[in-house]
ModelCIF file with pLDDT and N, C-alpha, C, O atoms, coordinates in Angstrom:
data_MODEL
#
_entry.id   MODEL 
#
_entity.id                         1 
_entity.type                       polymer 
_entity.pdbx_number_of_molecules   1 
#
_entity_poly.entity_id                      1 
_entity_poly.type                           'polypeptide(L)' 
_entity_poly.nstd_linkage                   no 
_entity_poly.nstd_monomer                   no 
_entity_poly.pdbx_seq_one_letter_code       
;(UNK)(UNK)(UNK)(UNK)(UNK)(UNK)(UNK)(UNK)(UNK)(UNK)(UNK)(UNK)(UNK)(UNK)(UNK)(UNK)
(UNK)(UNK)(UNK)(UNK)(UNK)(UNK)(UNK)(UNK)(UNK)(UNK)(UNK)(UNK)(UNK)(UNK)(UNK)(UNK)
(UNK)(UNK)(UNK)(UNK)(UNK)(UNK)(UNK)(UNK)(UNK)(UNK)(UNK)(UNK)
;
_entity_poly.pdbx_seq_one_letter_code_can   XXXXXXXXXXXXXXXXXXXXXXXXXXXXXXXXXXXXXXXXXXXX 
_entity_poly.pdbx_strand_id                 A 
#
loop_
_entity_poly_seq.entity_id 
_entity_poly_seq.num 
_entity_poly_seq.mon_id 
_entity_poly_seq.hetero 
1 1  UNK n 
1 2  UNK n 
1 3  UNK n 
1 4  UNK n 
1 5  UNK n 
1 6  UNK n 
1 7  UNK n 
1 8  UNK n 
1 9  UNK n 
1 10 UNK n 
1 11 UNK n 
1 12 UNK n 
1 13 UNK n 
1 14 UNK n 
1 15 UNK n 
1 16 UNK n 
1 17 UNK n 
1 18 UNK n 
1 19 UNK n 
1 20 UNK n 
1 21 UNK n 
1 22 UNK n 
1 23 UNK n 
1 24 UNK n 
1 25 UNK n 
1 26 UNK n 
1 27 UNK n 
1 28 UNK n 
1 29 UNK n 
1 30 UNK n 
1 31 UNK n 
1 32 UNK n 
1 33 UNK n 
1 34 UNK n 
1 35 UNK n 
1 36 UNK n 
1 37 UNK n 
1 38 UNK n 
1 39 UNK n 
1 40 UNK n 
1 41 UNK n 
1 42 UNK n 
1 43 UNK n 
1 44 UNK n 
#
_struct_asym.id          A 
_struct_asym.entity_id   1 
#
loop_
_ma_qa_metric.id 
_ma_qa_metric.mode 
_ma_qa_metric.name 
_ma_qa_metric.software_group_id 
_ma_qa_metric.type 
1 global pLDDT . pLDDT 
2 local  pLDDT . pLDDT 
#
_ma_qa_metric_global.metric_id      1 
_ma_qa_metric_global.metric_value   95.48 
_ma_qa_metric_global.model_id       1 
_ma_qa_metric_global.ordinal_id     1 
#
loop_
_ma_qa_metric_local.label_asym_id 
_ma_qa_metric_local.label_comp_id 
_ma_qa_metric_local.label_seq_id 
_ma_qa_metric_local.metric_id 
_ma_qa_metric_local.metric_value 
_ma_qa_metric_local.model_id 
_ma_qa_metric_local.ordinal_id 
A UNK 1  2 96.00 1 1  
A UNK 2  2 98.00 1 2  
A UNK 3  2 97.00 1 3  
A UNK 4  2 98.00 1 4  
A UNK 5  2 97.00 1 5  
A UNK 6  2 96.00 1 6  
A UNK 7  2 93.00 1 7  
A UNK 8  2 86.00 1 8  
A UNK 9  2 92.00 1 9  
A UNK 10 2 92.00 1 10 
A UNK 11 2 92.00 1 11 
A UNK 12 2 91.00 1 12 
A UNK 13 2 93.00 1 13 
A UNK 14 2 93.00 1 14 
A UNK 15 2 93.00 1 15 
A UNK 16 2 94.00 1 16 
A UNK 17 2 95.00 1 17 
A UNK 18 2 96.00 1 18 
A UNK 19 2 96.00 1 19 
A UNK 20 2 96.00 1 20 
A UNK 21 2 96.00 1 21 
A UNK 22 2 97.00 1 22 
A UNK 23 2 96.00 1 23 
A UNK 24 2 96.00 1 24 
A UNK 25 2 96.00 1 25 
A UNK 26 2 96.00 1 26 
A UNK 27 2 97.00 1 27 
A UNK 28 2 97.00 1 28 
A UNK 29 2 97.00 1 29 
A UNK 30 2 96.00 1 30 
A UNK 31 2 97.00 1 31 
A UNK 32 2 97.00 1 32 
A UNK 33 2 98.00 1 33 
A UNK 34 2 97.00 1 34 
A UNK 35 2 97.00 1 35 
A UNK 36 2 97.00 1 36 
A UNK 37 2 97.00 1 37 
A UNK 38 2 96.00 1 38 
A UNK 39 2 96.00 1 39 
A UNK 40 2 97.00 1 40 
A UNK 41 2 97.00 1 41 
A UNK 42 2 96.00 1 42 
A UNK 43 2 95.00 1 43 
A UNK 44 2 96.00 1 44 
#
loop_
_atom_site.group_PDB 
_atom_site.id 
_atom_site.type_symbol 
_atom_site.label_atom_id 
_atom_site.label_alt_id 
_atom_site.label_comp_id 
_atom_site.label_asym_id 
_atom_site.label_entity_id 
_atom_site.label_seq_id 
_atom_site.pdbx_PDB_ins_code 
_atom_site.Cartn_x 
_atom_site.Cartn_y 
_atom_site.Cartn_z 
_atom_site.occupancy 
_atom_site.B_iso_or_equiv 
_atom_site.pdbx_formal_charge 
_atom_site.auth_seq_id 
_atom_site.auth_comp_id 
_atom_site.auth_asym_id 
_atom_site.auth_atom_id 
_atom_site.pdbx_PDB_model_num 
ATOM 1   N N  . UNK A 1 1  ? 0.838  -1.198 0.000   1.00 96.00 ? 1  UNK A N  1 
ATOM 2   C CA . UNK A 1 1  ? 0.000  0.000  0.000   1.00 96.00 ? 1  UNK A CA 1 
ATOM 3   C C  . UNK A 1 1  ? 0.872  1.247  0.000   1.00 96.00 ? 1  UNK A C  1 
ATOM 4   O O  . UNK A 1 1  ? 1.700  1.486  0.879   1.00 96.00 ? 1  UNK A O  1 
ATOM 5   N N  . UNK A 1 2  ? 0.619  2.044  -1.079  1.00 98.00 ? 2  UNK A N  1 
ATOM 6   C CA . UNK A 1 2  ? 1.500  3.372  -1.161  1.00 98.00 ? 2  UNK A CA 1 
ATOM 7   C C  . UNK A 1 2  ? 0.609  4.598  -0.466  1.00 98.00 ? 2  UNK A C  1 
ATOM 8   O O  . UNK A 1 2  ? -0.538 4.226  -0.712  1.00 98.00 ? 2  UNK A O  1 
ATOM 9   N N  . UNK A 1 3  ? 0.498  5.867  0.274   1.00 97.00 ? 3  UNK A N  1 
ATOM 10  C CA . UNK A 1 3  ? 0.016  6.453  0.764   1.00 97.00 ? 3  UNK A CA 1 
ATOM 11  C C  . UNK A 1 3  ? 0.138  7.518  -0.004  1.00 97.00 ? 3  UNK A C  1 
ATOM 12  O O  . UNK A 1 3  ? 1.330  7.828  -0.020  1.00 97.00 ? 3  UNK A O  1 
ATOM 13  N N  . UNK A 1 4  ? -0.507 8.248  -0.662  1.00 98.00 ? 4  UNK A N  1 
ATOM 14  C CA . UNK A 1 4  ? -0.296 9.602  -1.025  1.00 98.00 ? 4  UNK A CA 1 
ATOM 15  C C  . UNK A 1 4  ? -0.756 10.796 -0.636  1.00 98.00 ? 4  UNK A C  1 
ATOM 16  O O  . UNK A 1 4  ? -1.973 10.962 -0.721  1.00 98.00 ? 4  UNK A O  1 
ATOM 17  N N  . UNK A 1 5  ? -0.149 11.595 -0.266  1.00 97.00 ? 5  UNK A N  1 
ATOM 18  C CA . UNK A 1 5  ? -0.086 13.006 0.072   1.00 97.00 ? 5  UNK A CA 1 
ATOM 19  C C  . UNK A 1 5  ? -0.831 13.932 -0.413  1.00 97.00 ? 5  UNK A C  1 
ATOM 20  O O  . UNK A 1 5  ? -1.139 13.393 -1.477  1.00 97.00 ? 5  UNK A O  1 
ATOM 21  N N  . UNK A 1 6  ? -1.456 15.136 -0.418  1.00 96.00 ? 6  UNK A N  1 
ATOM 22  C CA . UNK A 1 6  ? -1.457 15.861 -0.934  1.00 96.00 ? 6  UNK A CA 1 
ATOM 23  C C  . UNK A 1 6  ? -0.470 16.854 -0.663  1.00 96.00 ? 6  UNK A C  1 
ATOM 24  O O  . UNK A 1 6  ? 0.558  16.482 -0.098  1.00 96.00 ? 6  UNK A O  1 
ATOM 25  N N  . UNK A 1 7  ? -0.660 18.494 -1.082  1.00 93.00 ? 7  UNK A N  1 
ATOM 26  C CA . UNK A 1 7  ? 0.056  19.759 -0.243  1.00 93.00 ? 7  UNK A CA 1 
ATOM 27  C C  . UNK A 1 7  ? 0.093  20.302 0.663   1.00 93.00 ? 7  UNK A C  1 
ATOM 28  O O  . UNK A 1 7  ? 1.012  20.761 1.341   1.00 93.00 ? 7  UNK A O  1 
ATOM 29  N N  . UNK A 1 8  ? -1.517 20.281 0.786   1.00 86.00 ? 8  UNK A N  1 
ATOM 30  C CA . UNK A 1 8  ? -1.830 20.788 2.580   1.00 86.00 ? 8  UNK A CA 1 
ATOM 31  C C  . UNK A 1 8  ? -2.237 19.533 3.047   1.00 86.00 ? 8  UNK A C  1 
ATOM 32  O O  . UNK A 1 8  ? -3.168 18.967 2.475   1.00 86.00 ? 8  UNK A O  1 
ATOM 33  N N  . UNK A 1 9  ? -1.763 19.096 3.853   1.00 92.00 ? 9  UNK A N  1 
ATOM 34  C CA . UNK A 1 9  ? -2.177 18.154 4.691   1.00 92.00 ? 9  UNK A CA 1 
ATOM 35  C C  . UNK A 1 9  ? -1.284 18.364 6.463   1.00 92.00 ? 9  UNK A C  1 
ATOM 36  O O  . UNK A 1 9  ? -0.393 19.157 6.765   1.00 92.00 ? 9  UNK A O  1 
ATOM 37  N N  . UNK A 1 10 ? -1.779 17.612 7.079   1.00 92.00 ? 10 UNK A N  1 
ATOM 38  C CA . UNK A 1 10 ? -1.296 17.496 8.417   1.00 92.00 ? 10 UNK A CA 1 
ATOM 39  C C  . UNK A 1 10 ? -2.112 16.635 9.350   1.00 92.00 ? 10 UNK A C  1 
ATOM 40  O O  . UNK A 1 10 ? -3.320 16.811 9.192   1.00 92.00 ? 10 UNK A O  1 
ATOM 41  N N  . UNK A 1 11 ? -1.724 15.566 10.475  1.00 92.00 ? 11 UNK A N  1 
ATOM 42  C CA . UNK A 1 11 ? -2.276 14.959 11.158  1.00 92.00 ? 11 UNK A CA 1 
ATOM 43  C C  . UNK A 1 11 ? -1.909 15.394 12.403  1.00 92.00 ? 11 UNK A C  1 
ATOM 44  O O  . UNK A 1 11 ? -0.938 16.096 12.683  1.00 92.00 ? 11 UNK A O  1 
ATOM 45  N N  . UNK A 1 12 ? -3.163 14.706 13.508  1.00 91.00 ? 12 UNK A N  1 
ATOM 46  C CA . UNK A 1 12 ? -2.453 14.756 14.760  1.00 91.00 ? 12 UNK A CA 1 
ATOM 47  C C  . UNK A 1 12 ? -1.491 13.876 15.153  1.00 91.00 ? 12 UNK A C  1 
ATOM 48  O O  . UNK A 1 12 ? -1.285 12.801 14.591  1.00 91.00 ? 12 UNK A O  1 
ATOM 49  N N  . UNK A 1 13 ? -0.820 14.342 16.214  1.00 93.00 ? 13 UNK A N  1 
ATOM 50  C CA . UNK A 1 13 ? 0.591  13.148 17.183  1.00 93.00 ? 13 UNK A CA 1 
ATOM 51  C C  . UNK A 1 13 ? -0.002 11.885 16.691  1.00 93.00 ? 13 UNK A C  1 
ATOM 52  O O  . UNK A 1 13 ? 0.529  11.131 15.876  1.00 93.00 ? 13 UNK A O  1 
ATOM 53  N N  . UNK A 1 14 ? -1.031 11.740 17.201  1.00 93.00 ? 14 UNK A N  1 
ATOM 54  C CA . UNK A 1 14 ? -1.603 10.461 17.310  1.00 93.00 ? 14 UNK A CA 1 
ATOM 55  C C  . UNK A 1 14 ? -1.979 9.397  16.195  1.00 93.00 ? 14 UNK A C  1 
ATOM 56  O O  . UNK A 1 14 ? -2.014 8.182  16.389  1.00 93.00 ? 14 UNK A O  1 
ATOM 57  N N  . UNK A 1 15 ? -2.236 9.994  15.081  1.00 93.00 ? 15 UNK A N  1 
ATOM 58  C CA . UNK A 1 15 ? -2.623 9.807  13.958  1.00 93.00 ? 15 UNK A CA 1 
ATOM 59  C C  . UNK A 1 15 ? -1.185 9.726  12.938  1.00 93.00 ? 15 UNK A C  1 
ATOM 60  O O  . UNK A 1 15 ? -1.013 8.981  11.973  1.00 93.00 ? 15 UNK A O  1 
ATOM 61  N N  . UNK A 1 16 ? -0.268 10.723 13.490  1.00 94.00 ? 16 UNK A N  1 
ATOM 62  C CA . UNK A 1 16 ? 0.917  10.464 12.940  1.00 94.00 ? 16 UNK A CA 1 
ATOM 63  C C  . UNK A 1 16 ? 1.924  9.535  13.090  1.00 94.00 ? 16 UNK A C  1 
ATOM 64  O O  . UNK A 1 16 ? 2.597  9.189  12.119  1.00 94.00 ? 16 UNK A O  1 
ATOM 65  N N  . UNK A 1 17 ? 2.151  8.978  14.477  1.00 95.00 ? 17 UNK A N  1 
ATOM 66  C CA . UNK A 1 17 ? 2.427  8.357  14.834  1.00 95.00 ? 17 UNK A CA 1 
ATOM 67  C C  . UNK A 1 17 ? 1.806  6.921  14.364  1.00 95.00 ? 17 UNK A C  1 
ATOM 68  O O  . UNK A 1 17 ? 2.645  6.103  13.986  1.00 95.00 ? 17 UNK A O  1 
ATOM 69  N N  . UNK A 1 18 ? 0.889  6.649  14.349  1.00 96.00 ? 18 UNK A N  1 
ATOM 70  C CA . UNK A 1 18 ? -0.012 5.515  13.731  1.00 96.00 ? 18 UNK A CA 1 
ATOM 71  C C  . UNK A 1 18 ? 0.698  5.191  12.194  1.00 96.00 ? 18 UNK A C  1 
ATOM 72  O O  . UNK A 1 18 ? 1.485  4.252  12.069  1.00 96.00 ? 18 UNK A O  1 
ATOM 73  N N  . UNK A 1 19 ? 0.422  5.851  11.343  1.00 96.00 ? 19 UNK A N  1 
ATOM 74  C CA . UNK A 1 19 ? 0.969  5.949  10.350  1.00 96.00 ? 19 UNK A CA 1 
ATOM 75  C C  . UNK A 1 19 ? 2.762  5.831  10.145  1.00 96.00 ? 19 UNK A C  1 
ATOM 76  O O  . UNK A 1 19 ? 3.238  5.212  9.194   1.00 96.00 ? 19 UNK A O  1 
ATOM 77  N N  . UNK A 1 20 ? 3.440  6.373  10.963  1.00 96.00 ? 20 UNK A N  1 
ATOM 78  C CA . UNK A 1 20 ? 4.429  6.257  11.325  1.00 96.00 ? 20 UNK A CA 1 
ATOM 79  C C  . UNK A 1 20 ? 4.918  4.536  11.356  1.00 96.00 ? 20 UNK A C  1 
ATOM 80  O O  . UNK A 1 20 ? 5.932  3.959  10.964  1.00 96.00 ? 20 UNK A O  1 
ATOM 81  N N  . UNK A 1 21 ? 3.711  4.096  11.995  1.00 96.00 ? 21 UNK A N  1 
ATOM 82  C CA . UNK A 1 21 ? 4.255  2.635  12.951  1.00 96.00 ? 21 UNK A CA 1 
ATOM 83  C C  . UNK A 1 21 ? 3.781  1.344  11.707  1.00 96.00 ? 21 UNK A C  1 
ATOM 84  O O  . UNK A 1 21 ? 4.152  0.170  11.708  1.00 96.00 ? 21 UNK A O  1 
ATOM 85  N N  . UNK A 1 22 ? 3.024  1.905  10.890  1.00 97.00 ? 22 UNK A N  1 
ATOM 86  C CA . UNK A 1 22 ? 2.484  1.182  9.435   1.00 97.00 ? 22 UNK A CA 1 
ATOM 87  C C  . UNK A 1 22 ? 3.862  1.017  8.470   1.00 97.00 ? 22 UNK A C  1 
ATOM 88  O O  . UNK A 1 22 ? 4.012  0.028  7.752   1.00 97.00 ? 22 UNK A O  1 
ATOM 89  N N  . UNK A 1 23 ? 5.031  2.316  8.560   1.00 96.00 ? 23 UNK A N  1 
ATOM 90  C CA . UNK A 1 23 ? 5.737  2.339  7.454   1.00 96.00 ? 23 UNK A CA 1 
ATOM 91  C C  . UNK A 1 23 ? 6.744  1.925  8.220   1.00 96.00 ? 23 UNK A C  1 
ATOM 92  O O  . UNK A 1 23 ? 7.657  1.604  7.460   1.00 96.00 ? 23 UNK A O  1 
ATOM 93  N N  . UNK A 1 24 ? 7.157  1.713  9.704   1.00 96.00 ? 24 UNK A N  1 
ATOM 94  C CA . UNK A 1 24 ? 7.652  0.958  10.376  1.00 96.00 ? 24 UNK A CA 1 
ATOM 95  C C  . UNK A 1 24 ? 7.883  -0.404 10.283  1.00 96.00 ? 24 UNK A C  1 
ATOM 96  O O  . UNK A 1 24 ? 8.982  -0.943 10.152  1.00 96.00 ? 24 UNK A O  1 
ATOM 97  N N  . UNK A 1 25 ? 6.907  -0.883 10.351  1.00 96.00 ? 25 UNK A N  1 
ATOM 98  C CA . UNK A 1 25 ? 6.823  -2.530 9.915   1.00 96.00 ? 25 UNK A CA 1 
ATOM 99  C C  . UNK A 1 25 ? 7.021  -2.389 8.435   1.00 96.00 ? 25 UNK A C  1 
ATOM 100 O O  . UNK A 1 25 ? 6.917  -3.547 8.032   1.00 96.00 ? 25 UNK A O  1 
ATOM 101 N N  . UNK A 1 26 ? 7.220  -1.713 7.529   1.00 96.00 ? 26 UNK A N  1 
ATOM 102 C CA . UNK A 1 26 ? 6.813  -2.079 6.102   1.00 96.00 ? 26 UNK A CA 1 
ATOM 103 C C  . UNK A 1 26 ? 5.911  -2.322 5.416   1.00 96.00 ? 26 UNK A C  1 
ATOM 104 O O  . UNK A 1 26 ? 6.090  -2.722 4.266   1.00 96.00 ? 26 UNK A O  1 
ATOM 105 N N  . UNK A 1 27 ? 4.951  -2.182 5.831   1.00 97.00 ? 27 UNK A N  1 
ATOM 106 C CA . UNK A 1 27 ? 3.079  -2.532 5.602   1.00 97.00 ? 27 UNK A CA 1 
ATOM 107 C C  . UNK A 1 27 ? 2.743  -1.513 4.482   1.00 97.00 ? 27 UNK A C  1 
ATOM 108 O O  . UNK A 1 27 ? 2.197  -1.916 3.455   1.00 97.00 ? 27 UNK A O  1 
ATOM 109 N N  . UNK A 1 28 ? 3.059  -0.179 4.653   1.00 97.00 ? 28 UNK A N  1 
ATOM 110 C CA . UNK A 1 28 ? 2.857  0.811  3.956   1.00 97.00 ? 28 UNK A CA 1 
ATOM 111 C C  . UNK A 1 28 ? 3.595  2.298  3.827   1.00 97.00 ? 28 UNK A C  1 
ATOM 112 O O  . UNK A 1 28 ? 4.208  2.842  4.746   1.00 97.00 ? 28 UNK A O  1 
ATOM 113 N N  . UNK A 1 29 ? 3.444  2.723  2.770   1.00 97.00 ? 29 UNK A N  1 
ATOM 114 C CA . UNK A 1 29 ? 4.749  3.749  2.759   1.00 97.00 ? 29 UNK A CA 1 
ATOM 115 C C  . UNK A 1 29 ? 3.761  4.944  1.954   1.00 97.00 ? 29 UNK A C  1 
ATOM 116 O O  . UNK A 1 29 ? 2.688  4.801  1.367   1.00 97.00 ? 29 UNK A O  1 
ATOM 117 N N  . UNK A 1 30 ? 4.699  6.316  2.221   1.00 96.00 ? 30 UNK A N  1 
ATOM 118 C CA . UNK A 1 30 ? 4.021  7.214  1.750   1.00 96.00 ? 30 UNK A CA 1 
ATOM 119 C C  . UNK A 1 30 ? 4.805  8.191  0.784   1.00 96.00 ? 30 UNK A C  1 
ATOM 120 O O  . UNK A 1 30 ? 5.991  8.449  0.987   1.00 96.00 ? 30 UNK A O  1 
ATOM 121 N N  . UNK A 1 31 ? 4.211  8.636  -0.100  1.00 97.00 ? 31 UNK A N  1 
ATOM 122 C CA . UNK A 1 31 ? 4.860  9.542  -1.262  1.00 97.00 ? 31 UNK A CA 1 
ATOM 123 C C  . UNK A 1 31 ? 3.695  10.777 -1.509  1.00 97.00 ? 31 UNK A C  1 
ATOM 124 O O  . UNK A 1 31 ? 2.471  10.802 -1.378  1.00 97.00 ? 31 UNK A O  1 
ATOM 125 N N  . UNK A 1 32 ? 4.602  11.674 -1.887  1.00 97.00 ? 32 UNK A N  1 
ATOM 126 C CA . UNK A 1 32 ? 3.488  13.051 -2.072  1.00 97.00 ? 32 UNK A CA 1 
ATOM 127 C C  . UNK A 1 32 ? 3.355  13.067 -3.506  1.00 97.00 ? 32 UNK A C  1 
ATOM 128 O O  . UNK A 1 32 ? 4.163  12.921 -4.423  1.00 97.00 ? 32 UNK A O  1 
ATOM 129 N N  . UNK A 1 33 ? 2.280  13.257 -3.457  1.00 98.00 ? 33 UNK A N  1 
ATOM 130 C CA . UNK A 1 33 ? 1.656  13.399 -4.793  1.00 98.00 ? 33 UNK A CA 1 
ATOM 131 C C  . UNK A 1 33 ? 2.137  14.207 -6.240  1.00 98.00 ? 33 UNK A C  1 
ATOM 132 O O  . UNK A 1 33 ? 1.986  13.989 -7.442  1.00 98.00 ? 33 UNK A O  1 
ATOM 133 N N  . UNK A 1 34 ? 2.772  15.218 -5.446  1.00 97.00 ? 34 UNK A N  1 
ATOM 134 C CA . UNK A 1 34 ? 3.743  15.934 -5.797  1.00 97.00 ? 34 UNK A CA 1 
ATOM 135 C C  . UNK A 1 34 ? 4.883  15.544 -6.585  1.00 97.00 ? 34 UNK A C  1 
ATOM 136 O O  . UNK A 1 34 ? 5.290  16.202 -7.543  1.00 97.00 ? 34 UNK A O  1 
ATOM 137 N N  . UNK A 1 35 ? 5.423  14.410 -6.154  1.00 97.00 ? 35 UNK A N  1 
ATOM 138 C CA . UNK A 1 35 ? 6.574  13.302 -6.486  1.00 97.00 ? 35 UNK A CA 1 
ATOM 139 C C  . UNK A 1 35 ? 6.645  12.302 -7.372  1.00 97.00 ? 35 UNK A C  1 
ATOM 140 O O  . UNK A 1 35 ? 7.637  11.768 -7.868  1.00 97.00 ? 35 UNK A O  1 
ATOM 141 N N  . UNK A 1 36 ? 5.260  12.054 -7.560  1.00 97.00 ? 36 UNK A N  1 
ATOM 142 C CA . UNK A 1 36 ? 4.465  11.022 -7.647  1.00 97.00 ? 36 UNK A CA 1 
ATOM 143 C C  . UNK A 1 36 ? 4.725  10.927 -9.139  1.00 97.00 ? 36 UNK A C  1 
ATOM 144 O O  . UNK A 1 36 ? 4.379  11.749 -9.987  1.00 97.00 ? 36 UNK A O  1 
ATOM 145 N N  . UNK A 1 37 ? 5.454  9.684  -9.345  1.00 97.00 ? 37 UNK A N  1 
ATOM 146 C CA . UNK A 1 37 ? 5.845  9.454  -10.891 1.00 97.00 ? 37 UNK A CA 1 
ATOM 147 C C  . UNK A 1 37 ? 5.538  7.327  -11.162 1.00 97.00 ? 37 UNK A C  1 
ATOM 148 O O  . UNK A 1 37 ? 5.366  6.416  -10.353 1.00 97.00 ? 37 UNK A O  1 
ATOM 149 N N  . UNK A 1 38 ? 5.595  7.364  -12.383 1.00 96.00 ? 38 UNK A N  1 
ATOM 150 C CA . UNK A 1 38 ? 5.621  5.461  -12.867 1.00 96.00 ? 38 UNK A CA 1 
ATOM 151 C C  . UNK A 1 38 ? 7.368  5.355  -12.216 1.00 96.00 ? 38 UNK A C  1 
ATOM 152 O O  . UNK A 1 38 ? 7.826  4.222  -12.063 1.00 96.00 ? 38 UNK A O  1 
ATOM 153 N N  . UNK A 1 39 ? 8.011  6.243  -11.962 1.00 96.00 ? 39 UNK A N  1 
ATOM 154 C CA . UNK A 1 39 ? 9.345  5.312  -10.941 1.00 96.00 ? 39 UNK A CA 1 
ATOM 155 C C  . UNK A 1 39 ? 9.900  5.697  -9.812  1.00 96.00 ? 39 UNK A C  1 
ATOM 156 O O  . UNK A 1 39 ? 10.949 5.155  -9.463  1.00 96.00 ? 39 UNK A O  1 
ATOM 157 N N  . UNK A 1 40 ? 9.346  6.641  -9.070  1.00 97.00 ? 40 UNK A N  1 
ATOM 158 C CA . UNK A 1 40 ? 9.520  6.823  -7.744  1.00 97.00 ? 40 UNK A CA 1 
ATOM 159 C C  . UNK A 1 40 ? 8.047  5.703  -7.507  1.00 97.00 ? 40 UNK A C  1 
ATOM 160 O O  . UNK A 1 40 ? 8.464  4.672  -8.035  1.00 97.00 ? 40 UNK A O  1 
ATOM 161 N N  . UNK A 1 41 ? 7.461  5.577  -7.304  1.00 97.00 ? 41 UNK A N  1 
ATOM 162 C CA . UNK A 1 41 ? 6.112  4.337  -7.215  1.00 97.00 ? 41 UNK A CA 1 
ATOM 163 C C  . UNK A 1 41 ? 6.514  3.153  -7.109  1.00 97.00 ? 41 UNK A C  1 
ATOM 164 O O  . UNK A 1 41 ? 6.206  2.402  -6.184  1.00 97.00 ? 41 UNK A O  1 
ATOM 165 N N  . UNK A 1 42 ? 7.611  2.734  -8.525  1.00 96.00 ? 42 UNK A N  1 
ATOM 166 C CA . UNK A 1 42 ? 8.398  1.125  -8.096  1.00 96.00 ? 42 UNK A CA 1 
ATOM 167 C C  . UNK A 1 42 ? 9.205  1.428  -6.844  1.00 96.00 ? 42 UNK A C  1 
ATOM 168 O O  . UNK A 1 42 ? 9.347  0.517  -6.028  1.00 96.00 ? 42 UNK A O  1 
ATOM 169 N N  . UNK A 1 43 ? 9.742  2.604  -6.615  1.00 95.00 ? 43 UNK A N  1 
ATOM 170 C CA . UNK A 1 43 ? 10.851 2.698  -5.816  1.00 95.00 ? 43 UNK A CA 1 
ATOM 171 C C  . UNK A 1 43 ? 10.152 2.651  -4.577  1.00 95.00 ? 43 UNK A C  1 
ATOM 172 O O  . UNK A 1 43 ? 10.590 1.625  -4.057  1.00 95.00 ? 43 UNK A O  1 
ATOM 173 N N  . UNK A 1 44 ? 9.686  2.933  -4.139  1.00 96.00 ? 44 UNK A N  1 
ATOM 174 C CA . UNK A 1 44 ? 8.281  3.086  -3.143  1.00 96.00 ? 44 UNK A CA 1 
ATOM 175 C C  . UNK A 1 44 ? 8.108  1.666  -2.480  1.00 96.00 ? 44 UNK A C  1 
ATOM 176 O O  . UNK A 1 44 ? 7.177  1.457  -1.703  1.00 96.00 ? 44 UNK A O  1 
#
């Protein structure tokens, strides 16, 4: 699962942290949309 971003965004501690602990284990990772290409995505 890839997570994408937008520009404005922001979470709470709590919520960040959560997310945090997803890309921790490797479960899921996040890229900004911004970035967001066919090979930063494989790289991902």
């Amino acid at each position: 699962v890839v997570s994408v971003t937008p520009r404005g965004w922001a979470l709470p501690a709590n919520e960040a942290s959560y997310r945090e602990w997803l890309s921790a284990n490797g479960w899921a990772k996040q890229l900004p949309i911004a970035q967001l290409n066919p090979d930063s995505f494989l790289d991902v």
